[in-house]
Protein backbone atom coordinates (compact mmCIF):
# COMPACT_ATOMS: atom_id res chain seq x y z
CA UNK A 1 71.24 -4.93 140.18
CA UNK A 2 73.03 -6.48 137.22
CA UNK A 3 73.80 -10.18 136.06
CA UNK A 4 77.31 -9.41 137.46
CA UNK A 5 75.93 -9.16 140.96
CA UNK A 6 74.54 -12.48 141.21
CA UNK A 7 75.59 -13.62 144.40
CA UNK A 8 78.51 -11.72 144.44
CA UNK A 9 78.13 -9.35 147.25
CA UNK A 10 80.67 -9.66 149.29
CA UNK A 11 82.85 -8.49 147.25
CA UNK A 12 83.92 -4.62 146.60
CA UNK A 13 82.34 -3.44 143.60
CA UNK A 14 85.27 -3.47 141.04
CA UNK A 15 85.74 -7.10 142.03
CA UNK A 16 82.17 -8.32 141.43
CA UNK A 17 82.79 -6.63 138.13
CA UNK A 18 85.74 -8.81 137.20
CA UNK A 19 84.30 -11.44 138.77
CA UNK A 20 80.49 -11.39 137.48
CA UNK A 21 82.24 -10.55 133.48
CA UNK A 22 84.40 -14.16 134.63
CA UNK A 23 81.24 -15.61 135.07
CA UNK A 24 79.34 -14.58 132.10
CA UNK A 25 82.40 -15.75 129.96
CA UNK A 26 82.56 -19.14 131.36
CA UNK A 27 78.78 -20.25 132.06
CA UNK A 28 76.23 -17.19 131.54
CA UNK A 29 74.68 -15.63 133.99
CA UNK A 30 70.70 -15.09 135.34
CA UNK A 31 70.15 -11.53 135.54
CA UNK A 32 68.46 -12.67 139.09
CA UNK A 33 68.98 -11.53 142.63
CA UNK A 34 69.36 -14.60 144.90
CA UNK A 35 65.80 -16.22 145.80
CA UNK A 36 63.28 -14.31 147.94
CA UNK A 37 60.98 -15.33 150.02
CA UNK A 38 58.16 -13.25 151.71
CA UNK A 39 55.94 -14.68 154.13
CA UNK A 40 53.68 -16.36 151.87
CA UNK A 41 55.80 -16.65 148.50
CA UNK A 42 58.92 -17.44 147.21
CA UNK A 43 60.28 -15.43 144.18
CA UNK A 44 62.99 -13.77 142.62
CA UNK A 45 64.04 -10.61 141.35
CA UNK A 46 64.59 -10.53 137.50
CA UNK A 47 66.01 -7.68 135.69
CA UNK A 48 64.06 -7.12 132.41
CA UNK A 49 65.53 -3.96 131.05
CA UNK A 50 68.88 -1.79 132.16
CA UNK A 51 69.72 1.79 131.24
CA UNK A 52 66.72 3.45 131.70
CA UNK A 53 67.36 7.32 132.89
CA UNK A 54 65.33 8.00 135.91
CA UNK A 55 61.79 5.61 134.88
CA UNK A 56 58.75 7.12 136.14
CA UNK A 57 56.14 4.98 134.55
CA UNK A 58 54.82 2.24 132.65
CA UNK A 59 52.20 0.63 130.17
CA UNK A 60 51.81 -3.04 128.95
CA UNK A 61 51.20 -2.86 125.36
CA UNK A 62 48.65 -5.85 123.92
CA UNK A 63 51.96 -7.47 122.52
CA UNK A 64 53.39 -7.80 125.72
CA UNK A 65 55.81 -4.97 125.26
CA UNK A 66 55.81 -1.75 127.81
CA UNK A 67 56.27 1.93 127.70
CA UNK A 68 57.72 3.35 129.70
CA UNK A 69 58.52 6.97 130.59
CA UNK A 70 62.32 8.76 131.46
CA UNK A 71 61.79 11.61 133.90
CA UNK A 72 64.28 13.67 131.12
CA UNK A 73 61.33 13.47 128.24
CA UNK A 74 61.85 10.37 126.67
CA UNK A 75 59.28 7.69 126.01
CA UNK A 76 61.11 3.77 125.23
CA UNK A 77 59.73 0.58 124.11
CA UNK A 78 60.72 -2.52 126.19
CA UNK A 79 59.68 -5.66 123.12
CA UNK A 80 57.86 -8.37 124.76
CA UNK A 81 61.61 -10.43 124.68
CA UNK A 82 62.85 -7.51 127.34
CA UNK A 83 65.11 -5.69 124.26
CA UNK A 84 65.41 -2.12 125.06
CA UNK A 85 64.69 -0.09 122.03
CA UNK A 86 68.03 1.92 121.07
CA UNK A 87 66.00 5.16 119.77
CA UNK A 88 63.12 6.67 122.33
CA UNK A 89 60.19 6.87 120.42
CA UNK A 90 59.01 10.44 118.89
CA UNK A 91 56.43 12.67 119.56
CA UNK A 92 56.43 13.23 123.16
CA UNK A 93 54.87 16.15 124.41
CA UNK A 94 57.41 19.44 125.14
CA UNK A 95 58.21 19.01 129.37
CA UNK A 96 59.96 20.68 131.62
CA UNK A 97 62.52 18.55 133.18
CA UNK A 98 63.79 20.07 136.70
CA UNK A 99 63.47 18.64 140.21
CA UNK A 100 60.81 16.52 140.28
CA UNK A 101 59.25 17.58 136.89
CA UNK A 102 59.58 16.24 133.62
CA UNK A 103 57.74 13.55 131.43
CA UNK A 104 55.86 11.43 133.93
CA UNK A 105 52.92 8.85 133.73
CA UNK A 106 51.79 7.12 131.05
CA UNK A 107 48.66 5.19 130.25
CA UNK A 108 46.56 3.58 127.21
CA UNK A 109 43.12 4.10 126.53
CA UNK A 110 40.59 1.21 127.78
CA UNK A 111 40.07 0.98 123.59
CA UNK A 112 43.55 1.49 123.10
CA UNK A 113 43.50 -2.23 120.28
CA UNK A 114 40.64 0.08 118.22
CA UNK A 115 41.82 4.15 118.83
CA UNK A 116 45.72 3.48 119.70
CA UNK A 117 45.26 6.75 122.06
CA UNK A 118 48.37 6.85 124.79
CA UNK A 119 48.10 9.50 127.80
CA UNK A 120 50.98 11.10 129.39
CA UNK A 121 51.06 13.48 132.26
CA UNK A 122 54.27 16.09 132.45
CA UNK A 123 55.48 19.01 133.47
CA UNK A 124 54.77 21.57 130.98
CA UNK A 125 55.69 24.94 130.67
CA UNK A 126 53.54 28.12 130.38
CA UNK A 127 53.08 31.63 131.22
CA UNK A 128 53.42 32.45 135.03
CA UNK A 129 55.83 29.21 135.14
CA UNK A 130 55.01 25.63 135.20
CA UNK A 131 52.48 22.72 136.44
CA UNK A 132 51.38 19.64 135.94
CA UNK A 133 49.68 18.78 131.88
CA UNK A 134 48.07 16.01 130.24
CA UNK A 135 48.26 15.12 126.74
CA UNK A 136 47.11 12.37 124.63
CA UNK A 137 48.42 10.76 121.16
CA UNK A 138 47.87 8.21 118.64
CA UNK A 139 50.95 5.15 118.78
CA UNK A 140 51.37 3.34 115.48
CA UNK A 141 54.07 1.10 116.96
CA UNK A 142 57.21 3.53 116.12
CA UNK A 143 56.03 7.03 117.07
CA UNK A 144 53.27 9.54 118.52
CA UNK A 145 51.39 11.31 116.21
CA UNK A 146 48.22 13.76 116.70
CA UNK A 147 49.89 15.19 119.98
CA UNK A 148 46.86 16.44 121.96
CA UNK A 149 47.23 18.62 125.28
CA UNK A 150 43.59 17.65 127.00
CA UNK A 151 44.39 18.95 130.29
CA UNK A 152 46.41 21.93 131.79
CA UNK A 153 46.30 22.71 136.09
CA UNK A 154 46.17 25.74 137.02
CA UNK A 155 47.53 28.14 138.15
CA UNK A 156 51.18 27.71 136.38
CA UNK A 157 54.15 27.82 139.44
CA UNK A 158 57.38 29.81 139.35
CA UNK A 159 58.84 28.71 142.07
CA UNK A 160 60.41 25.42 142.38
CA UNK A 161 60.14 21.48 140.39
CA UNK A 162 58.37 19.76 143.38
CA UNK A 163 55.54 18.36 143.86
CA UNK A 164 53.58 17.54 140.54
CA UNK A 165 51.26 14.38 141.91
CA UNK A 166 51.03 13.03 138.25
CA UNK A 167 49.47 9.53 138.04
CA UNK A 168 46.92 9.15 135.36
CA UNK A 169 44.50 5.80 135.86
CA UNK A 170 41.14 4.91 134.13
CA UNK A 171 38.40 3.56 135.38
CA UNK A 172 35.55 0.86 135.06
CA UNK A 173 33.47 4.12 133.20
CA UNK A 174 36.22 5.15 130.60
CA UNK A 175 36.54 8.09 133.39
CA UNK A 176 40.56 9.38 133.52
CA UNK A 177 41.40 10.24 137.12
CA UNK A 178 45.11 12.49 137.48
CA UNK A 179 46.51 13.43 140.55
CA UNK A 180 48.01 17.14 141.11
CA UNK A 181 50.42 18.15 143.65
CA UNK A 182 50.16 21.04 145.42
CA UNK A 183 53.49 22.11 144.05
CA UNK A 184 55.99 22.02 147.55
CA UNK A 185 55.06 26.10 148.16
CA UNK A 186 51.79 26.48 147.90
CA UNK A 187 50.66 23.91 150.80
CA UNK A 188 48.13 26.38 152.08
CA UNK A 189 45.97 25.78 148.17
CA UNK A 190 45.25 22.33 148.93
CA UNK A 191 42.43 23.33 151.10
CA UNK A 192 41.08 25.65 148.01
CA UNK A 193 38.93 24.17 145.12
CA UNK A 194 39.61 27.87 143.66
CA UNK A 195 42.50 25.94 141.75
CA UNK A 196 44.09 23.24 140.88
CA UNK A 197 47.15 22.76 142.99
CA UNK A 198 46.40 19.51 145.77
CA UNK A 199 43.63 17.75 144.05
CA UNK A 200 43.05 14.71 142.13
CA UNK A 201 40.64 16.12 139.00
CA UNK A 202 38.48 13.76 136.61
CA UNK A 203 37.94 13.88 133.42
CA UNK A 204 36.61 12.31 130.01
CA UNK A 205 38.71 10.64 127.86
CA UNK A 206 39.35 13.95 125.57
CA UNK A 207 39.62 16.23 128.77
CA UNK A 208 35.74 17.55 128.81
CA UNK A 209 34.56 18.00 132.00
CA UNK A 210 31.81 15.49 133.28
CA UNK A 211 28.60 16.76 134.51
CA UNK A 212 28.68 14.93 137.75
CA UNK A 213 32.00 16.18 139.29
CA UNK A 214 31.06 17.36 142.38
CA UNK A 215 31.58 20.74 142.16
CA UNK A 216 30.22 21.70 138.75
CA UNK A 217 28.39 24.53 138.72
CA UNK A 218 30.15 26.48 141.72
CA UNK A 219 31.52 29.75 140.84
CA UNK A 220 34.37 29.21 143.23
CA UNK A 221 35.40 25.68 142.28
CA UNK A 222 37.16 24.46 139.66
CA UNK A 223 34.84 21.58 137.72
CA UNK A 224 37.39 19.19 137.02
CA UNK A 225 38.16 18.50 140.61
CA UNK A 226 36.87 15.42 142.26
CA UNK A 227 39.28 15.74 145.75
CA UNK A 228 41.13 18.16 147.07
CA UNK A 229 43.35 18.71 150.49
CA UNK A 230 46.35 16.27 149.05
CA UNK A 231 50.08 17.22 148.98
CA UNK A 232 51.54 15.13 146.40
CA UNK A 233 49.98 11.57 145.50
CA UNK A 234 52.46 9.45 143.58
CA UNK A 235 50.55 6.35 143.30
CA UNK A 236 46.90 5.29 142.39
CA UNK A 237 45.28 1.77 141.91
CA UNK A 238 42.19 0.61 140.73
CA UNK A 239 40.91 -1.75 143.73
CA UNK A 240 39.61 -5.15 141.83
CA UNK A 241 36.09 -6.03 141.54
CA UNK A 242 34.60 -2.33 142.05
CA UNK A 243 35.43 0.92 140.87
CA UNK A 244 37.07 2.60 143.59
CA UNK A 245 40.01 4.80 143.23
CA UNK A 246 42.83 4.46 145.87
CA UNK A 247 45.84 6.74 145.95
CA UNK A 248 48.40 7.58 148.24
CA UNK A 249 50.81 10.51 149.02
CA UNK A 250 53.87 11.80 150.23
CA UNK A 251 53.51 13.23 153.58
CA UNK A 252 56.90 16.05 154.86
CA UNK A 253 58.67 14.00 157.37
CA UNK A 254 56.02 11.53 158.52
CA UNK A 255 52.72 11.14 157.57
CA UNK A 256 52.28 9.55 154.18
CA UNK A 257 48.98 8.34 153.56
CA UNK A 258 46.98 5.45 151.69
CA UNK A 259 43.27 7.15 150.72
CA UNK A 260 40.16 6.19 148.94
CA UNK A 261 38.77 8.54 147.23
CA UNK A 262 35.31 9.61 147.35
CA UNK A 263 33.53 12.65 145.36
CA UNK A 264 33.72 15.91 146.53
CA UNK A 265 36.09 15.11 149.81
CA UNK A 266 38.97 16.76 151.46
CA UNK A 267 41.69 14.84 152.29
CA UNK A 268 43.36 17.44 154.93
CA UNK A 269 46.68 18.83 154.07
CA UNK A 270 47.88 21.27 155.99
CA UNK A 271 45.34 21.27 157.78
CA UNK A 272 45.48 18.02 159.49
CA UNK A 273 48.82 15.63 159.01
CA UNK A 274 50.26 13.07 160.65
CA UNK A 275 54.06 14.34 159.68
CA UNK A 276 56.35 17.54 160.35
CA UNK A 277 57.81 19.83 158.45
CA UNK A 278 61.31 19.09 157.23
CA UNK A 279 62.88 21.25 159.81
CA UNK A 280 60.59 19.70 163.02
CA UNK A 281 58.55 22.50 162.95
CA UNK A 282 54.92 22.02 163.74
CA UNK A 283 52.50 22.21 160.65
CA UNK A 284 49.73 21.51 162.11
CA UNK A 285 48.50 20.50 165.82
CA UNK A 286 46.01 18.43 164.24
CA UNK A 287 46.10 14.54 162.81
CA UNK A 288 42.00 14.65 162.47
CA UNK A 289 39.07 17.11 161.98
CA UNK A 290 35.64 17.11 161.09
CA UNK A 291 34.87 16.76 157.48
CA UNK A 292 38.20 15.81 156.66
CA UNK A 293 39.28 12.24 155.95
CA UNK A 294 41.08 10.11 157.67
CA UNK A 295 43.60 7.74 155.61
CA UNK A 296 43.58 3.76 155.44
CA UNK A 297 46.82 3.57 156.62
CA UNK A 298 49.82 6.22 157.33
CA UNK A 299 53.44 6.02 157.99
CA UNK A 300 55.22 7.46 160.40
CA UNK A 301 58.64 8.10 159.75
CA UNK A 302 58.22 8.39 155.96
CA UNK A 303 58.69 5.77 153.49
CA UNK A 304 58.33 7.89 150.30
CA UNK A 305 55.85 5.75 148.35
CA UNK A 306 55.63 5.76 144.60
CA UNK A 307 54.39 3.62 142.32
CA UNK A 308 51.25 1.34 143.61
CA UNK A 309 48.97 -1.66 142.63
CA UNK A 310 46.91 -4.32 143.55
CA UNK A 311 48.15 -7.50 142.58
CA UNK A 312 45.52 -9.36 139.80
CA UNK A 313 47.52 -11.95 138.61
CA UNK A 314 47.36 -15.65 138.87
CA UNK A 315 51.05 -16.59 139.52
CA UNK A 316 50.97 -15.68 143.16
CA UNK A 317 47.74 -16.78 144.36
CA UNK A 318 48.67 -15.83 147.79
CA UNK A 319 49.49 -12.53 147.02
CA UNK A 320 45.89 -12.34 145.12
CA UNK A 321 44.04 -8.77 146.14
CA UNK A 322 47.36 -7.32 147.87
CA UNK A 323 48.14 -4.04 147.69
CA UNK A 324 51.83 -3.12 146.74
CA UNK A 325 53.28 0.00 147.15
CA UNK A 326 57.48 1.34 146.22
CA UNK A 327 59.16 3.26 148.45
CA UNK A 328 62.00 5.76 147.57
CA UNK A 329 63.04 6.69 150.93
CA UNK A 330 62.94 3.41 152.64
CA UNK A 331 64.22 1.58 149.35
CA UNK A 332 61.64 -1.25 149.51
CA UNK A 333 58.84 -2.12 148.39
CA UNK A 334 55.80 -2.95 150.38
CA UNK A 335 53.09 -5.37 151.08
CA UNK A 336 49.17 -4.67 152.31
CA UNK A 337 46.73 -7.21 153.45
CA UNK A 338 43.68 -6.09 153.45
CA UNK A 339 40.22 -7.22 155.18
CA UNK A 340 37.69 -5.05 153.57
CA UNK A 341 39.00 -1.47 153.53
CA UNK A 342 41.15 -2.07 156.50
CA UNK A 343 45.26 -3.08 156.22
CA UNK A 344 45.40 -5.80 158.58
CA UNK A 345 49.58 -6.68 158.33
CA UNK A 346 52.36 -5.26 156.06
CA UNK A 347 55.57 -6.86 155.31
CA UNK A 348 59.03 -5.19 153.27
CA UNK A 349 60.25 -7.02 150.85
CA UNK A 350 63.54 -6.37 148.63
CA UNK A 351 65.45 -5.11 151.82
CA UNK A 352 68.55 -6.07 149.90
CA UNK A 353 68.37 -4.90 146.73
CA UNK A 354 68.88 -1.27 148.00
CA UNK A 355 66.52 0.32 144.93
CA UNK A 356 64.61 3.40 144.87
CA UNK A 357 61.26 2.26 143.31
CA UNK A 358 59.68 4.59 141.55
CA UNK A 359 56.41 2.38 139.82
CA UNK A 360 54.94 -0.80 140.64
CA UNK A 361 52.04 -2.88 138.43
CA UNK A 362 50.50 -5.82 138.26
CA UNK A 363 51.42 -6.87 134.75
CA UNK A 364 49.28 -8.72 132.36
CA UNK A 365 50.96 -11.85 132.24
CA UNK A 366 50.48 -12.31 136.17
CA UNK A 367 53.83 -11.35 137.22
CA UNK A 368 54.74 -8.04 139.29
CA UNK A 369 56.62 -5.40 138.23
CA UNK A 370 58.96 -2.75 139.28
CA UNK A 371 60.85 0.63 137.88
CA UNK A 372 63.85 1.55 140.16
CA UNK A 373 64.65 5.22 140.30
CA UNK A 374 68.54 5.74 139.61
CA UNK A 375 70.12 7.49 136.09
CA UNK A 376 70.51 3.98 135.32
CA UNK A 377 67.10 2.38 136.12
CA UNK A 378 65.72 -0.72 135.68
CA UNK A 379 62.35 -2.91 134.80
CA UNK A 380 62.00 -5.63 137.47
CA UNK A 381 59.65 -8.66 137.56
CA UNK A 382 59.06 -10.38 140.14
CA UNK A 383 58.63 -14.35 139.17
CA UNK A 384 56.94 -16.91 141.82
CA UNK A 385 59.41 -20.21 142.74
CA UNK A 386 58.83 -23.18 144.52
């Protein structure tokens, strides 16, 4: 989406070039999609940023500016007036940026106003190949500085960039939650807590373990891991007014899955799925079993989520307590109602704006916003109309 797209789809695409630059030269132009509406709000589609190279994630600075992370290794500033900072900004931790790897999530400490402490997850490199890192440093408003790696999952992969998990979220107790892929090969490990590979691990703030993790002090468990049996969860969400933890993951084809997490439990994959492998082969004969969870919701055939949050804000008050969730696949992004823990309707919105979207938040300011997934992303926000 640019400002020389406004209403101009009908036309081919060199066309709404000439046409959209005519515009801009004669009157300006929005940089809005035509009006939306969804079942309970109308709204459009404003482009806050272009030129991003494959966005993965975002922060809201205090200021009202945002981070935000390029899959390549590069960390940009967004100012609070929607100017794209020329230079990325240095100090990013080392990644490795193949496939799906590369610098991923980022988020600020719940002190960040008094410690300036910003967390990244990545793909880093090490012997035996490479997995999923986290690493913190201090922001001064230009650059990174006291580059800390606080977390490392083990074991490190040789074989192939998928499947890294990779969101990084807080909680109500300071506690960092990070979810870890099971890295495409190794589906089999996400029933082990031997490792790290298909888990979602917890830590403190500077990586230390904590001492209620539910498997510290097993000799065949790694401590840091609070779930295990997931294949590769791309979005997490605080849900409002508690301190629960929802995530949700990728499933093959079919399958992908909205969870709440709970200590010590095992999500499933392989064991049970709702999806098929990529070549319709059976991966398992089983969509439920004993002392494995079952997920809030699943989708069957895929959507590809990414990104996911429950809206906070003020501006759409009917949207208040919704959970939103990007799709890559599907190229939409999609609405939850909820009644308790239980998704009660769903609706698609942004069927024409024919985006991958990679990240979704519930910004600060009460509006909702969007990264798209292309070489030439974009920030979205979504503004309520009348």
């Amino acid at each position: 989406m640019r400002c020389s797209d406004f209403e101009l789809g009908g036309y081919s695409k060199p066309l709404r070039v000439v046409l959209g630059l005519l515009a801009i030269a004669i009157s300006g132009c929005a940089q809005a999609l035509p009006l939306q509406q969804s079942e309970q709000a109308g709204f459009r589609v404003v482009s806050v940023a272009q030129g991003l190279d494959h966005p993965w994630g975002m922060a809201f600075l205090p200021d009202g500016a945002i981070l935000v992370t390029e899959r390549i290794g590069r960390l940009r500033l967004i100012t609070s007036e929607g100017k794209l900072q020329r230079k990325p900004i240095r100090g990013v931790p080392k990644v490795r940026a193949r496939g799906q790897g590369g610098l991923l999530d980022v988020a600020l400490h719940p002190d960040f106003e008094k410690n300036r402490w910003v967390y990244f997850s990545y793909a880093g490199l090490g012997k035996g190949g490479a997995n999923t890192e986290v690493a913190r440093a201090r922001f001064d408003g230009r650059a990174l500085t006291g580059l800390e790696i606080i977390f490392r999952a083990q074991p490190k992969v040789n074989t192939g960039n998928n499947h890294y998990g990779s969101r990084l979220l807080f909680d109500r107790n300071g506690m960092l939650f990070v979810t870890l892929g099971e890295r495409y090969q190794l589906r089999d490990r996400a029933q082990s807590i031997e490792d790290h590979l298909g888990t979602v691990v917890r830590l403190h703030d500077d990586g230390r373990i904590p001492a209620d993790n539910p498997f510290v002090g097993r000799d065949d468990a790694e401590p840091e891991i609070f779930t295990y049996g997931h294949r590769n969860a791309q979005g997490m969400a605080l849900r409002p007014g508690t301190n629960t933890v929802w995530t949700h993951e990728h499933g093959p084809r079919g399958g992908d899955e909205v969870n709440i997490l709970q200590a010590g439990a095992n999500y499933g994959w392989p064991a049970i799925t709702y999806g098929i492998d990529y070549s319709g082969a059976t991966i398992s004969e089983l969509s439920e079993a004993p002392g494995m969870e079952q997920p809030v919701v699943y989708w069957v055939p895929s959507i590809a989520p990414s990104g996911m949050a429950f809206y906070t804000g003020d501006r759409f008050p009917q949207w208040k307590g919704d959970l939103f969730v990007g799709a890559l696949a599907k190229r939409r992004l999609r609405r939850l109602e909820l009644e308790g823990d239980r998704v009660v309707a769903q609706e698609m919105l942004l069927r024409d704006l024919n985006e991958r979207i990679r990240d979704v938040r519930s910004g600060p300011d009460g509006y909702l916003y969007l990264l798209t997934d292309s070489s030439d992303g974009e920030l979205l926000r979504l503004e309520p109309v009348e």
